[in-house]
Protein backbone atom coordinates (compact mmCIF):
# COMPACT_ATOMS: atom_id res chain seq x y z
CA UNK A 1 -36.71 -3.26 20.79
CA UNK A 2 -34.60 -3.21 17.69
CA UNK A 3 -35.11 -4.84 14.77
CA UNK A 4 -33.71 -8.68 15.00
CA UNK A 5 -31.58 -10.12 11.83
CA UNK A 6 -30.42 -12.98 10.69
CA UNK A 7 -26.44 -12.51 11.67
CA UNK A 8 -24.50 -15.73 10.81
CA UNK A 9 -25.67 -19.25 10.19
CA UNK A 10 -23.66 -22.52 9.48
CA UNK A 11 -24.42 -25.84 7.50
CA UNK A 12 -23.68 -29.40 8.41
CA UNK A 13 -21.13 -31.43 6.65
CA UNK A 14 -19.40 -34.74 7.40
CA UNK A 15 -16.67 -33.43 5.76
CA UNK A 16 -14.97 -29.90 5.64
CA UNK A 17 -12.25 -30.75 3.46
CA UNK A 18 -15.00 -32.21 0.75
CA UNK A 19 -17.43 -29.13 0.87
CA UNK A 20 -14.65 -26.51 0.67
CA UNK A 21 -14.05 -28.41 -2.36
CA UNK A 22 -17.60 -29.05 -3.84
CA UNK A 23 -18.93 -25.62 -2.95
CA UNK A 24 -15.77 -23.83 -4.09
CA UNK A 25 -16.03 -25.37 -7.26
CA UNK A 26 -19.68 -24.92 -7.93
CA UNK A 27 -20.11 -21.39 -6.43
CA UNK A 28 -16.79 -20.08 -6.13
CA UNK A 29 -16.66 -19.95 -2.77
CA UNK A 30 -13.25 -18.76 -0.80
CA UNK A 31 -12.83 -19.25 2.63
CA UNK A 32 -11.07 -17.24 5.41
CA UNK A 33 -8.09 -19.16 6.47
CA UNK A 34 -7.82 -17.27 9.50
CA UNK A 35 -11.27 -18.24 10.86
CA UNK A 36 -11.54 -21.98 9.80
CA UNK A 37 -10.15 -24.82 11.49
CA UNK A 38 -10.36 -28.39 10.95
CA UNK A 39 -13.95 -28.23 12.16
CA UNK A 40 -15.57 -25.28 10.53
CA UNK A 41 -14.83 -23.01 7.23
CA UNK A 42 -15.98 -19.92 6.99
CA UNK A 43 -17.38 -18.57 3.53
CA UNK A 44 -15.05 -15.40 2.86
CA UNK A 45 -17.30 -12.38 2.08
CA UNK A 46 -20.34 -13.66 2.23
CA UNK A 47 -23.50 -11.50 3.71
CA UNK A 48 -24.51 -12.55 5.68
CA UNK A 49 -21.47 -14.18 6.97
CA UNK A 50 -21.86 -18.24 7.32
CA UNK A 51 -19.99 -21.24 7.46
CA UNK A 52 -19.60 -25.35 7.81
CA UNK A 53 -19.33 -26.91 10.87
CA UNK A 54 -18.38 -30.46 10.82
CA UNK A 55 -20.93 -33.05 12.37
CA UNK A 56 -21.41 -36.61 13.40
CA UNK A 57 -25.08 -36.65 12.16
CA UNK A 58 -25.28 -33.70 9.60
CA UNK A 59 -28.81 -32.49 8.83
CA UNK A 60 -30.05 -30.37 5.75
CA UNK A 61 -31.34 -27.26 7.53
CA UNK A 62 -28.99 -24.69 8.28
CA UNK A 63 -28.29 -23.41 11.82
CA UNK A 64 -29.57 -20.27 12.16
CA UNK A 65 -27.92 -17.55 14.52
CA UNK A 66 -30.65 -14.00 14.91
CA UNK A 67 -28.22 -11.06 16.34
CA UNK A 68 -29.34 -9.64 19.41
CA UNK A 69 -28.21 -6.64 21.81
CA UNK A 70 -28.41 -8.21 24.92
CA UNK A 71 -27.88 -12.00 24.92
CA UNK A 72 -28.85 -12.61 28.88
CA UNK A 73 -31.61 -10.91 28.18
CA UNK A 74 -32.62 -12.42 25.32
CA UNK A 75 -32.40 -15.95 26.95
CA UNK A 76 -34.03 -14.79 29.80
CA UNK A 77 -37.66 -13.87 27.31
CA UNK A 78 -37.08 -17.18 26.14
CA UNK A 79 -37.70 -19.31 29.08
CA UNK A 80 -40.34 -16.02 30.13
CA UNK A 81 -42.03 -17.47 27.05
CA UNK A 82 -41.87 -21.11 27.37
CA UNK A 83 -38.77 -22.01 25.25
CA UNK A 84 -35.46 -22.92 26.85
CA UNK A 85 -32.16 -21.46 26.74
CA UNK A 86 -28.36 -22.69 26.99
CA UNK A 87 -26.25 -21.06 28.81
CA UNK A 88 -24.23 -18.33 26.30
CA UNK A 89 -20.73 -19.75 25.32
CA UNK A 90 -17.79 -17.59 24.21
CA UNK A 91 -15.91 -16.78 21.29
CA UNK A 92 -13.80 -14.24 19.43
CA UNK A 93 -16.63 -13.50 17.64
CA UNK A 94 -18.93 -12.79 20.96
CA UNK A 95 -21.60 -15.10 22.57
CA UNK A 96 -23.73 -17.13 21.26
CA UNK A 97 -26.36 -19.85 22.47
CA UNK A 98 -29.09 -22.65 21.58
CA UNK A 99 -32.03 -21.93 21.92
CA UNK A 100 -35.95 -23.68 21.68
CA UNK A 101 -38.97 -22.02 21.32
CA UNK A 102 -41.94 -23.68 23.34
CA UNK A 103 -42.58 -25.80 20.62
CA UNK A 104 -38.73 -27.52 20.77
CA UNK A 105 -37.57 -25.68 17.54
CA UNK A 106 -34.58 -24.83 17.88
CA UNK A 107 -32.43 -21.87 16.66
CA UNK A 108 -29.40 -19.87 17.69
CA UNK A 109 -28.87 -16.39 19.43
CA UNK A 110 -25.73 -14.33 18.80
CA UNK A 111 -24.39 -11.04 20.46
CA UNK A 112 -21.56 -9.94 18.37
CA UNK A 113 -18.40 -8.97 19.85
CA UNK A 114 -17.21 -5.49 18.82
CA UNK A 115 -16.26 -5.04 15.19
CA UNK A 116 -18.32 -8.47 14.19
């Protein structure tokens, strides 16, 4: 098995328009016009790469997405090991899916498309 990394993770804001601004101002930030919409900025060259997603009910942990070679299979040791596992959704960036271990934390898994 290879080695599993942290690939991408997000944070939870209310607003996008007011943390592009706050974090902008107090880090710097740029984002990627390109790959932000009206719910979710992404942090321009950032490693490793993250952004905001807007929510009804933000929380103060970030969302955490571990990269992973084989996402069906990945799921599938999940559930082997008492967690459960969404089914993968689609994106330009590749799949991705929630995920609980058997204790109900939860936590992303991504499979990056090609070039991601």
């Amino acid at each position: 098995m290879t080695q599993v990394q942290l690939g991408y993770f997000t944070l939870d804001t209310a607003d996008i328009g007011k943390a592009r601004a706050f974090y902008g101002a107090l880090f710097g930030w740029t984002f990627d016009e390109d790959a932000s919409r009206s719910t979710y900025a992404h942090v321009a060259d950032s490693n490793p790469p993250f952004g905001f997603v807007k929510a009804e009910r933000p929380v103060s942990e970030p969302n955490l997405y571990f990269r992973v070679d084989d996402i069906h299979a990945t799921c599938a040791r999940v559930a082997e090991l008492g967690g459960k596992a969404a089914i993968p959704a689609e994106s330009a960036t590749g799949q991705s899916c929630v995920v609980c271990d058997d204790q109900g934390v939860s936590f992303s898994l991504w499979q990056a498309a090609p070039g991601f």
